[in-house]
Each structure stands twice: as C-alpha cells, then as structure tokens.
N, C-alpha and C. Protein backbone atom coordinates (compact mmCIF):
# COMPACT_ATOMS: atom_id res chain seq x y z
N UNK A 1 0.84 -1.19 0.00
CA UNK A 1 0.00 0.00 0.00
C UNK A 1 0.88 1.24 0.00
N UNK A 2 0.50 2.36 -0.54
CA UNK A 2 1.46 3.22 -1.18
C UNK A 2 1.05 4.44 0.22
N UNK A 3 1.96 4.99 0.58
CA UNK A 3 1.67 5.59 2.13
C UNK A 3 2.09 7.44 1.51
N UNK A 4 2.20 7.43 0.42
CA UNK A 4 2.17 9.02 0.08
C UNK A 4 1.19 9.31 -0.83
N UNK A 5 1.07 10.80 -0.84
CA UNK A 5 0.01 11.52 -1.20
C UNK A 5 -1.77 11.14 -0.52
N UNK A 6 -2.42 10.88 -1.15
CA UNK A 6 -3.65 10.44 -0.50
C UNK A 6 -3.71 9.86 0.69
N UNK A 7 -3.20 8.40 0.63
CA UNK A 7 -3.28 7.47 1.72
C UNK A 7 -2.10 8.26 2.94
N UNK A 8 -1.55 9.29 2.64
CA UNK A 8 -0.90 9.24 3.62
C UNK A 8 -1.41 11.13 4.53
N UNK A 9 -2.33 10.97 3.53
CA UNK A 9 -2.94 12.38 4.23
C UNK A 9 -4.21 12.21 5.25
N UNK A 10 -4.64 10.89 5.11
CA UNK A 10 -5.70 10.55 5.74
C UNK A 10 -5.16 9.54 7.28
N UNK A 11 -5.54 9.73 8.18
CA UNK A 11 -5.22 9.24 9.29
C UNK A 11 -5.33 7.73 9.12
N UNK A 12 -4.49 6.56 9.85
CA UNK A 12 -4.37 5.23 9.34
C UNK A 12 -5.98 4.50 10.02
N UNK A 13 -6.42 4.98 10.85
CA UNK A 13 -7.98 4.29 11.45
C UNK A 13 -8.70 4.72 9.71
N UNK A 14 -8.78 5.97 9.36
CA UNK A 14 -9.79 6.03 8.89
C UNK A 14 -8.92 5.63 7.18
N UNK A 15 -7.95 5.59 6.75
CA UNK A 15 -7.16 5.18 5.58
C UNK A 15 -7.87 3.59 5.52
N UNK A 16 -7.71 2.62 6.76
CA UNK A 16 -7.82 1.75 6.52
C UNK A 16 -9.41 1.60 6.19
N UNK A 17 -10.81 2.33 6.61
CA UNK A 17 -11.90 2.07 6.35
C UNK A 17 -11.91 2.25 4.42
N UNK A 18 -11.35 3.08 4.22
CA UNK A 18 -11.22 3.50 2.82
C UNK A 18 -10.32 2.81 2.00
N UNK A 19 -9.24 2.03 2.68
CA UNK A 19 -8.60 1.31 1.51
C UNK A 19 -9.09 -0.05 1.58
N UNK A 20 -9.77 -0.28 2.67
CA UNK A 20 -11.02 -1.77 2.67
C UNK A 20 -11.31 -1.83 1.40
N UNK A 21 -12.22 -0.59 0.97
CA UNK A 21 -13.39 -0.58 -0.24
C UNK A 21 -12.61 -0.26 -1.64
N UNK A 22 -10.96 -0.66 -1.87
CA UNK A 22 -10.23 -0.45 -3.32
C UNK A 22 -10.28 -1.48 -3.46
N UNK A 23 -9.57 -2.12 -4.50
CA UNK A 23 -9.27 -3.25 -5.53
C UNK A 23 -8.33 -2.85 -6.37
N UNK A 24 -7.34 -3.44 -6.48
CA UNK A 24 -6.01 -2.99 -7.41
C UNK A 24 -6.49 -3.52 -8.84
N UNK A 25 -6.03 -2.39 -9.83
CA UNK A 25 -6.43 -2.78 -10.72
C UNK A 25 -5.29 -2.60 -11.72
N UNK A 26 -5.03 -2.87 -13.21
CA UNK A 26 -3.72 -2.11 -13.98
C UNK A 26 -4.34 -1.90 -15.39
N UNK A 27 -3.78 -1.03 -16.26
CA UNK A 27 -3.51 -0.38 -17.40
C UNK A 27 -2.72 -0.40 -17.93
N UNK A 28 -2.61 -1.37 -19.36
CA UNK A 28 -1.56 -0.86 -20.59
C UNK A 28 -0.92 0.25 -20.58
N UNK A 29 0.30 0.88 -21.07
CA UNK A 29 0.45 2.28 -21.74
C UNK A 29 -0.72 2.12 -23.09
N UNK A 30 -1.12 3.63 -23.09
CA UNK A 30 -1.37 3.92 -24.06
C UNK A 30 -3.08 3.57 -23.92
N UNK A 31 -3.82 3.02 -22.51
CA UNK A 31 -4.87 2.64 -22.21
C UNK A 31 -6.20 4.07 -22.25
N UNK A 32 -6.92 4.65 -22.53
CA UNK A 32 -8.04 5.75 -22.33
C UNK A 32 -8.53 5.15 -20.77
N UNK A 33 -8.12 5.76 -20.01
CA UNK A 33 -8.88 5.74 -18.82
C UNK A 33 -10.22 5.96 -18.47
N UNK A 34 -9.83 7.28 -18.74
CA UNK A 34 -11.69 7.84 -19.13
C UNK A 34 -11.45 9.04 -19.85
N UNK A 35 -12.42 9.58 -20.32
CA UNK A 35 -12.74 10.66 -21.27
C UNK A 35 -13.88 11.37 -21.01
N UNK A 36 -13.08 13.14 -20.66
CA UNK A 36 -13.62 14.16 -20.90
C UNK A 36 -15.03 14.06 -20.53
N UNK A 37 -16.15 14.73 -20.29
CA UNK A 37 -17.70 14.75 -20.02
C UNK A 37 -18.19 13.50 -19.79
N UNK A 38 -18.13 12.29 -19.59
CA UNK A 38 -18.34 10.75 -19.71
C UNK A 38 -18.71 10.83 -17.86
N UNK A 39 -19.31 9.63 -17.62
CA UNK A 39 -19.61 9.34 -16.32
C UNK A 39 -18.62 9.36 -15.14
N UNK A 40 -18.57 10.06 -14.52
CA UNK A 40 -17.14 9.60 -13.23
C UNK A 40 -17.80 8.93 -12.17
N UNK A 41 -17.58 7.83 -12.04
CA UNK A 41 -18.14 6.67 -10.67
C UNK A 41 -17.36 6.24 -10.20
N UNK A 42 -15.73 6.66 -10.74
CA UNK A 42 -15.19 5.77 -9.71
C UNK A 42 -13.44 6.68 -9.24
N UNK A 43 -12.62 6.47 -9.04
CA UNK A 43 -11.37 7.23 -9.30
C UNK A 43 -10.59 5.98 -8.67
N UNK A 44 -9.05 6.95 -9.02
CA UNK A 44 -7.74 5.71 -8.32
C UNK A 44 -6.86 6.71 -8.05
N UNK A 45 -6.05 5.89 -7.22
CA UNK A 45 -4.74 6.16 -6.54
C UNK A 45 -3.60 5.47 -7.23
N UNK A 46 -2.83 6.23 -8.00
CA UNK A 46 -1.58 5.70 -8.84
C UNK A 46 -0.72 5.16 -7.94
N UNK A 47 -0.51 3.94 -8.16
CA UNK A 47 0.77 2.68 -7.45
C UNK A 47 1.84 3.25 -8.34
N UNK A 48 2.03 2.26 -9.70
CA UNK A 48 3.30 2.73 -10.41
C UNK A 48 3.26 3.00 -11.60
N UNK A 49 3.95 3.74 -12.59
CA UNK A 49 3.77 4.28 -14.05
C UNK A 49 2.79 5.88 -13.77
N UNK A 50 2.68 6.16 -15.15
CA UNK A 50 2.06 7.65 -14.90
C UNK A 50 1.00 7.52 -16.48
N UNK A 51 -0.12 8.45 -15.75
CA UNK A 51 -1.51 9.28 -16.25
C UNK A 51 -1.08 10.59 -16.81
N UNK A 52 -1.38 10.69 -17.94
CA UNK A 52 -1.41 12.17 -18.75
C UNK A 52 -2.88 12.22 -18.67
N UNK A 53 -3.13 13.56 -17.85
CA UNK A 53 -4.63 13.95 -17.91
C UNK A 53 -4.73 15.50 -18.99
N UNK A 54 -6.00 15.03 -20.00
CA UNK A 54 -5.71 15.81 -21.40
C UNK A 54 -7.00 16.70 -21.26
N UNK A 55 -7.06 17.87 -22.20
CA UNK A 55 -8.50 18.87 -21.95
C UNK A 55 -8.58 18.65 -23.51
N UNK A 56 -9.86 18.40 -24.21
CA UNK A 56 -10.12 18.41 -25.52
C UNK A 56 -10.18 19.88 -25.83
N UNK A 57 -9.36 20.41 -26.94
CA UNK A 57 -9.09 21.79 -27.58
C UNK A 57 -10.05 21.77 -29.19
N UNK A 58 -10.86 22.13 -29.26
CA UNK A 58 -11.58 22.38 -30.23
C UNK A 58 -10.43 22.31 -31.41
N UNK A 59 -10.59 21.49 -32.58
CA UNK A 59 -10.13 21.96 -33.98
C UNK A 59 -8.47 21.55 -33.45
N UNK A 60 -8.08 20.73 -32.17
CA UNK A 60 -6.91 20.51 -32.36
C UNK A 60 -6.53 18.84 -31.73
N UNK A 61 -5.18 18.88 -31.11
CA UNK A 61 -5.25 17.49 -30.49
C UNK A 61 -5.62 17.81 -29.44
N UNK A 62 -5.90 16.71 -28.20
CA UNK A 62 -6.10 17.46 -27.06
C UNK A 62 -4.93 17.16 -26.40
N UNK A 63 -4.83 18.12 -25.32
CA UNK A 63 -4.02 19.46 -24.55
C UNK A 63 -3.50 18.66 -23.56
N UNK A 64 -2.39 18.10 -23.14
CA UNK A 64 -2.02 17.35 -21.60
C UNK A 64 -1.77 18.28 -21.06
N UNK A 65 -2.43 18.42 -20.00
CA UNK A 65 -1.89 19.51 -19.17
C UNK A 65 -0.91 18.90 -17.60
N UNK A 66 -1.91 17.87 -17.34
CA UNK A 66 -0.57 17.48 -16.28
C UNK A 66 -0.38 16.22 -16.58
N UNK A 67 0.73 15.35 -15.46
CA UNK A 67 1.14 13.78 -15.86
C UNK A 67 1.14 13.75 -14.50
N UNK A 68 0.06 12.41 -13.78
CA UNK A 68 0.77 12.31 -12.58
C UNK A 68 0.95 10.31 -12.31
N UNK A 69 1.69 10.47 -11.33
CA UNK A 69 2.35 9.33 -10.95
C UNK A 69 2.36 8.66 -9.19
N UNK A 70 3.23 8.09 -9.13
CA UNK A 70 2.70 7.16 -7.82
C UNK A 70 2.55 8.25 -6.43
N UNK A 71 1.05 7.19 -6.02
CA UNK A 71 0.25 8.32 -5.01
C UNK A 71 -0.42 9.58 -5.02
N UNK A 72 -0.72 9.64 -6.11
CA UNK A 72 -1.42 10.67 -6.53
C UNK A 72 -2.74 10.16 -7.17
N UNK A 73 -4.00 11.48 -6.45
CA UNK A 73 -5.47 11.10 -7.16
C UNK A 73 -5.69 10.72 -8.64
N UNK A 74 -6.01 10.14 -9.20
CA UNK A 74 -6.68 10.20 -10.25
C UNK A 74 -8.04 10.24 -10.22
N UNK A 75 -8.33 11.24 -10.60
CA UNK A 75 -10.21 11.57 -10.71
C UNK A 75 -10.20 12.02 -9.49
N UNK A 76 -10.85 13.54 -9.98
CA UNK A 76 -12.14 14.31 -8.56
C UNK A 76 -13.36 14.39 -9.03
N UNK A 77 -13.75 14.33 -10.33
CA UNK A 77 -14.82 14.24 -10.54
C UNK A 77 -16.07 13.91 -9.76
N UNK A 78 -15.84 12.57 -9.60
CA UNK A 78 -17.44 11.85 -8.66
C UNK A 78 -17.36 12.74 -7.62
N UNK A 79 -16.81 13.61 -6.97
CA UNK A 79 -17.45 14.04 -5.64
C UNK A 79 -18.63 15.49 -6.11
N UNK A 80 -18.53 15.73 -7.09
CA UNK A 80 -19.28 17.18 -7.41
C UNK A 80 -20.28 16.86 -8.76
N UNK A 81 -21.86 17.08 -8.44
CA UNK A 81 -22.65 16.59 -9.36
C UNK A 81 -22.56 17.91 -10.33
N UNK A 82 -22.23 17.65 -12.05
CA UNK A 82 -23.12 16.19 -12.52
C UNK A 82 -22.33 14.90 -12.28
N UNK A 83 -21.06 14.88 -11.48
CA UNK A 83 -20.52 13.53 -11.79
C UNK A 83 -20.28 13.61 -13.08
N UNK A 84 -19.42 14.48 -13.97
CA UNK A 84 -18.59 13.82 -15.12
C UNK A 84 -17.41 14.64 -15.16
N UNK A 85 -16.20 13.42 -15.87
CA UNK A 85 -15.14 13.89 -16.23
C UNK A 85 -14.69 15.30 -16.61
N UNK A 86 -13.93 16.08 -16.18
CA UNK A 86 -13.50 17.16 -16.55
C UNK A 86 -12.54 17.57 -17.51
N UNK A 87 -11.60 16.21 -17.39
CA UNK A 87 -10.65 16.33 -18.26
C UNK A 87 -10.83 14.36 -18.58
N UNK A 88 -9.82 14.13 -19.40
CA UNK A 88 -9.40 12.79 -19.90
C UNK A 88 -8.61 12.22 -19.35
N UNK A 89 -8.01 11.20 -18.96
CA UNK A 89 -6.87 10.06 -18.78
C UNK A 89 -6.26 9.75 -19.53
N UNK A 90 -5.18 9.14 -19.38
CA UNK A 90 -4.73 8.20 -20.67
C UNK A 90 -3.35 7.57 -20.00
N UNK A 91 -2.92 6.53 -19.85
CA UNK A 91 -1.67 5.86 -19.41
C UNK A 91 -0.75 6.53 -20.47
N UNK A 92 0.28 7.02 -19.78
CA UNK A 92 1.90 6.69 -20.47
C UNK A 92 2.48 5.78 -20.59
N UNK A 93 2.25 5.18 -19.17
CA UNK A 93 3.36 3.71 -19.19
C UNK A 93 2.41 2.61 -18.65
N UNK A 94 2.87 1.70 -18.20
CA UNK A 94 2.14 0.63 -17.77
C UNK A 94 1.87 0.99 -16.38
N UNK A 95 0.90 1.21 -15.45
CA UNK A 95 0.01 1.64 -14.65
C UNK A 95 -0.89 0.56 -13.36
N UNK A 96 -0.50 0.57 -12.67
CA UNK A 96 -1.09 -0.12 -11.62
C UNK A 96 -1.78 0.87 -10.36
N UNK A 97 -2.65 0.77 -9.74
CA UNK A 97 -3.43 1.62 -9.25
C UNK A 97 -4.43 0.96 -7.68
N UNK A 98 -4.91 1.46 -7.28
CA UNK A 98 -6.32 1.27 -6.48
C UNK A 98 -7.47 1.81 -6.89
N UNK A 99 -8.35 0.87 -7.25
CA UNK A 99 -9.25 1.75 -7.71
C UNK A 99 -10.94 1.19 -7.22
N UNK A 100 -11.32 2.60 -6.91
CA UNK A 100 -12.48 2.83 -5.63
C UNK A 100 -13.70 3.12 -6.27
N UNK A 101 -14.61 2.79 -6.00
CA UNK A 101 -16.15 2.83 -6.38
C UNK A 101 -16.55 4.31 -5.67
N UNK A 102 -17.05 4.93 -6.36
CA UNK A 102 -17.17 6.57 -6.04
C UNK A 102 -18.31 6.52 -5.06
N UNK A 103 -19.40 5.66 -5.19
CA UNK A 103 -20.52 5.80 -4.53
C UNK A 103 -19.85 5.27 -3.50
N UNK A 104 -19.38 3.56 -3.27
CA UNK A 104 -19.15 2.85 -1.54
C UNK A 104 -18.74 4.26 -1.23
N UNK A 105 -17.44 5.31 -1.09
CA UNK A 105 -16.98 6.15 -0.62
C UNK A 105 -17.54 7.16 -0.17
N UNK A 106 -18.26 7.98 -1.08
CA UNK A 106 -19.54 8.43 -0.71
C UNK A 106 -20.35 8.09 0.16
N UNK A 107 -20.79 6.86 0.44
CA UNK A 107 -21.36 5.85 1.74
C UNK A 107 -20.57 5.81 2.62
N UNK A 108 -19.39 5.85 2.67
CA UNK A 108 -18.52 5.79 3.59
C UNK A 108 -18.50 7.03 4.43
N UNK A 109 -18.10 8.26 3.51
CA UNK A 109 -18.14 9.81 4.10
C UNK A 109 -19.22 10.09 4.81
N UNK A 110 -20.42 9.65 4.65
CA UNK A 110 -21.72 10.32 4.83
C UNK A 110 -21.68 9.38 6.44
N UNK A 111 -21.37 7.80 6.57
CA UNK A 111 -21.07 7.23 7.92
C UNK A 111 -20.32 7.77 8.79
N UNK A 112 -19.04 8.42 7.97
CA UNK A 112 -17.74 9.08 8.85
C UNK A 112 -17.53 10.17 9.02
N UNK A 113 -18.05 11.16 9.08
CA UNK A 113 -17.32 12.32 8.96
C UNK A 113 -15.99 13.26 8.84
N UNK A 114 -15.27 11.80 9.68
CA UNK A 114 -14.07 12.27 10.04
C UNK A 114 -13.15 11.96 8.66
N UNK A 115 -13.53 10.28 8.44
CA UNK A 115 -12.79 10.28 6.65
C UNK A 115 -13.66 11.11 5.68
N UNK A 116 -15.00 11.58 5.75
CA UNK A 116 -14.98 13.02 4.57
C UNK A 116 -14.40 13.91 4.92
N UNK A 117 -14.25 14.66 6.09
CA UNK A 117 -12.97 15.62 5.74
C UNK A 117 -12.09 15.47 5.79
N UNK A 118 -11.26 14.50 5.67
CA UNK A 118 -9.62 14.16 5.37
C UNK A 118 -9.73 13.94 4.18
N UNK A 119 -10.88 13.08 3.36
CA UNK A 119 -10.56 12.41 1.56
C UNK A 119 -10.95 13.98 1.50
N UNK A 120 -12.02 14.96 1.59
CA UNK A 120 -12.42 15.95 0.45
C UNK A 120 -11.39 16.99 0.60
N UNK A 121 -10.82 17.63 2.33
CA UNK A 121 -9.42 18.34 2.31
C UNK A 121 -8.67 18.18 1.09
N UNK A 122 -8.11 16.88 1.31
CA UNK A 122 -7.54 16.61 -0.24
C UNK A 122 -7.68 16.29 -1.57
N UNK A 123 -9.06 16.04 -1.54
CA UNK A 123 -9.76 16.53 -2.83
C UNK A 123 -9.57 17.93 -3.37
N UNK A 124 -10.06 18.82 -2.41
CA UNK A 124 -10.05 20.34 -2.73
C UNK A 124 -8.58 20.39 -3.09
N UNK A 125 -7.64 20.12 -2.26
CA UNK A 125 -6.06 20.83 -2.61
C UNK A 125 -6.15 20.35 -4.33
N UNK A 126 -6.34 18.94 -4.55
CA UNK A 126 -6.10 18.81 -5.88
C UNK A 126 -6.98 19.14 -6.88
N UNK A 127 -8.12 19.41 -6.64
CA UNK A 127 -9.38 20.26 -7.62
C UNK A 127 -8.29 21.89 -8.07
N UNK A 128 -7.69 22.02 -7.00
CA UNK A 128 -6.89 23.88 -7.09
C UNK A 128 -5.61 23.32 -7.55
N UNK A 129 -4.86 22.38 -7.27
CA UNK A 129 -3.77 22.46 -8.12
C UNK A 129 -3.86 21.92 -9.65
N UNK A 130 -4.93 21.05 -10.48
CA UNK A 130 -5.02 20.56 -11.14
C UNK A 130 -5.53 21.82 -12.08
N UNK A 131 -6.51 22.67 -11.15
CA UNK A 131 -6.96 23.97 -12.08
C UNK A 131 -5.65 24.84 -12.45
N UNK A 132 -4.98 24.96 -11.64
CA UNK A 132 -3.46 25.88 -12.01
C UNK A 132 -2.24 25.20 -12.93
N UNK A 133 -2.96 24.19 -13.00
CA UNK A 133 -2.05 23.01 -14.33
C UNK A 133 -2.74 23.57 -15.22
N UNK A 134 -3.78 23.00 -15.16
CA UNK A 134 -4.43 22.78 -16.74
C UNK A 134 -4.43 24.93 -17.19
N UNK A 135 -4.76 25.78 -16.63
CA UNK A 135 -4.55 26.81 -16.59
C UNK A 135 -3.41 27.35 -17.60
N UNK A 136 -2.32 27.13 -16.65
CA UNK A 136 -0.99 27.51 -17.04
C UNK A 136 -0.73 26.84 -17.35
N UNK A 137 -0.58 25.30 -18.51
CA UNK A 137 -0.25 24.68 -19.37
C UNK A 137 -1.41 25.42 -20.51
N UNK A 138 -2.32 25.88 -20.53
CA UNK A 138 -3.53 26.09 -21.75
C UNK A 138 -2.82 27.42 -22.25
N UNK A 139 -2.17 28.55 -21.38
CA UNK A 139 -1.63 29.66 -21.83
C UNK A 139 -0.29 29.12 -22.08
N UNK A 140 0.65 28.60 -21.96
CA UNK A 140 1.70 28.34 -22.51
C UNK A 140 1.61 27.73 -24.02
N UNK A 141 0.63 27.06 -24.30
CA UNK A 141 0.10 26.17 -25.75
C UNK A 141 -0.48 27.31 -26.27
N UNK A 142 -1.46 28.27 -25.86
CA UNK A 142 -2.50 29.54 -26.74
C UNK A 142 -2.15 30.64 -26.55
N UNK A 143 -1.76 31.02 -25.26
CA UNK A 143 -1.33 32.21 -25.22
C UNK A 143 -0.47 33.25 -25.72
N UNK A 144 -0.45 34.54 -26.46
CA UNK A 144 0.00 35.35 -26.96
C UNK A 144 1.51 35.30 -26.33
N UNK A 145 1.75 35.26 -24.68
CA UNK A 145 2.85 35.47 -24.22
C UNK A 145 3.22 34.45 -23.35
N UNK A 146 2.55 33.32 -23.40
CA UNK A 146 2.82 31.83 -22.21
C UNK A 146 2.11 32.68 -21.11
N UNK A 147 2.52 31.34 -20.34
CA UNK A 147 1.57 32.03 -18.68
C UNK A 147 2.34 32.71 -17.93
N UNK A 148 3.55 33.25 -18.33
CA UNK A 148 4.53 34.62 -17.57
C UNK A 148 5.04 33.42 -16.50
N UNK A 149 4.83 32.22 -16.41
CA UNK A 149 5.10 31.34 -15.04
C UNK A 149 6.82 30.96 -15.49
N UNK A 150 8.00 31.01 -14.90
CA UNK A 150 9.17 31.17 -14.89
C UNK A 150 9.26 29.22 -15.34
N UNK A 151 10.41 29.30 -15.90
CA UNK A 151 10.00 27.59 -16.47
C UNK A 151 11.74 26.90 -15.75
C-alpha cells in the first residue's frame, strides 16, 4: 500500500476504512482511462507508471496539461454533481493503481465524517492544483505570451 500523497494524508484508522473498499487494478500504456464529459463513478490512486490527464481543444489534439504518478489522485470528478469527467486520462506507461467505487466512498463519508474531511481536504487541494495546471499549461500552448510562469 502506497503511504504518500492520498493514503498518507488521511489518518491510518480512517485510511484503513477506505482502503477496505479499493481493488487494485492495472492499465496498458497507451490505455483511455476515461474521457472528458463521460460518467465519473469511480477514481484511483496511482501505485506505479504515470496518467497524462488531457483537456479536448476544439479543432486541435487534445491538450495534456498534467502527468501524474505514484500516489497521486486520479479523478475528482465523482465528488461534485453532474458527476462527469473534466478532463481525460490516458496511461503513459504501464500503470497499476487502487481503484475505488465513487458511490461505496460516498457511503462511507456520509457514515464518517471524520474520513470526509480528510478524503475531500484533499480533494479540494487537488481540484486547485489541477486547475493551475491545466490553466498555465492552456496559456503556454494559446497564449499570446505563455503564462509569464518562470519555467
């Protein structure tokens, strides 16, 4: 069990109610995870290899804005209705994961209080850093002058 990022932000009583309800699962490189506006029911926690998460750009390819890798969320979606994808997935490399049924968790939070505010705390941090990716990667690709962000 991978003890950084997520799992290691959540206290081990309540980590363990929540890593009860995963199932390890894996991905090819080169696998579509999920895509853009599509249903989000479920998310994962990256074990090993890395996720390019992409924004579809009208009239072009679509846009990677970030890549992330072991211990890190994949998908915030399911916690905020309508429940769909915001951006896309897609494996880089070969990919192994935990991956959680959005609703049990949801059932879970609404029993615990104490694991909904430890999983959504860190939901929120990554809803705001994922917006300042995809952000300042979209002006560096369109922008007249990049995102002025020092490289």
């Amino acid at each position: 069990m991978i003890r950084t990022g997520l799992f290691s932000a959540i206290p081990k009583d309540h980590r363990d109610r929540l890593t009860a309800l995963g199932r390890e699962v894996s991905f090819p490189a080169g696998t579509r995870i999920f895509e853009e506006g599509s249903k989000a029911d479920r998310f994962w926690v990256v074990h090993t290899g890395g996720v390019a998460l992409d924004l579809h750009v009208p009239g072009r390819q679509r846009a990677v804005v970030e890549t992330i890798g072991s211990g890190e969320l994949l998908g915030w979606s399911w916690v905020c209705p309508p429940r769909q994808w915001h951006l896309g997935a897609e494996a880089v490399s070969p990919v192994r994961a935990w991956e959680f049924d959005a609703q049990e968790v949801l059932d879970l939070c609404d029993r615990d209080p104490a694991v909904d505010h430890a999983l959504l705390t860190y939901v929120v941090g990554t809803i705001g850093h994922r917006l300042r990716s995809a952000r300042t990667r979209l002006l560096d690709l369109y922008g007249p002058y990049g995102s002025g962000e020092p490289r």
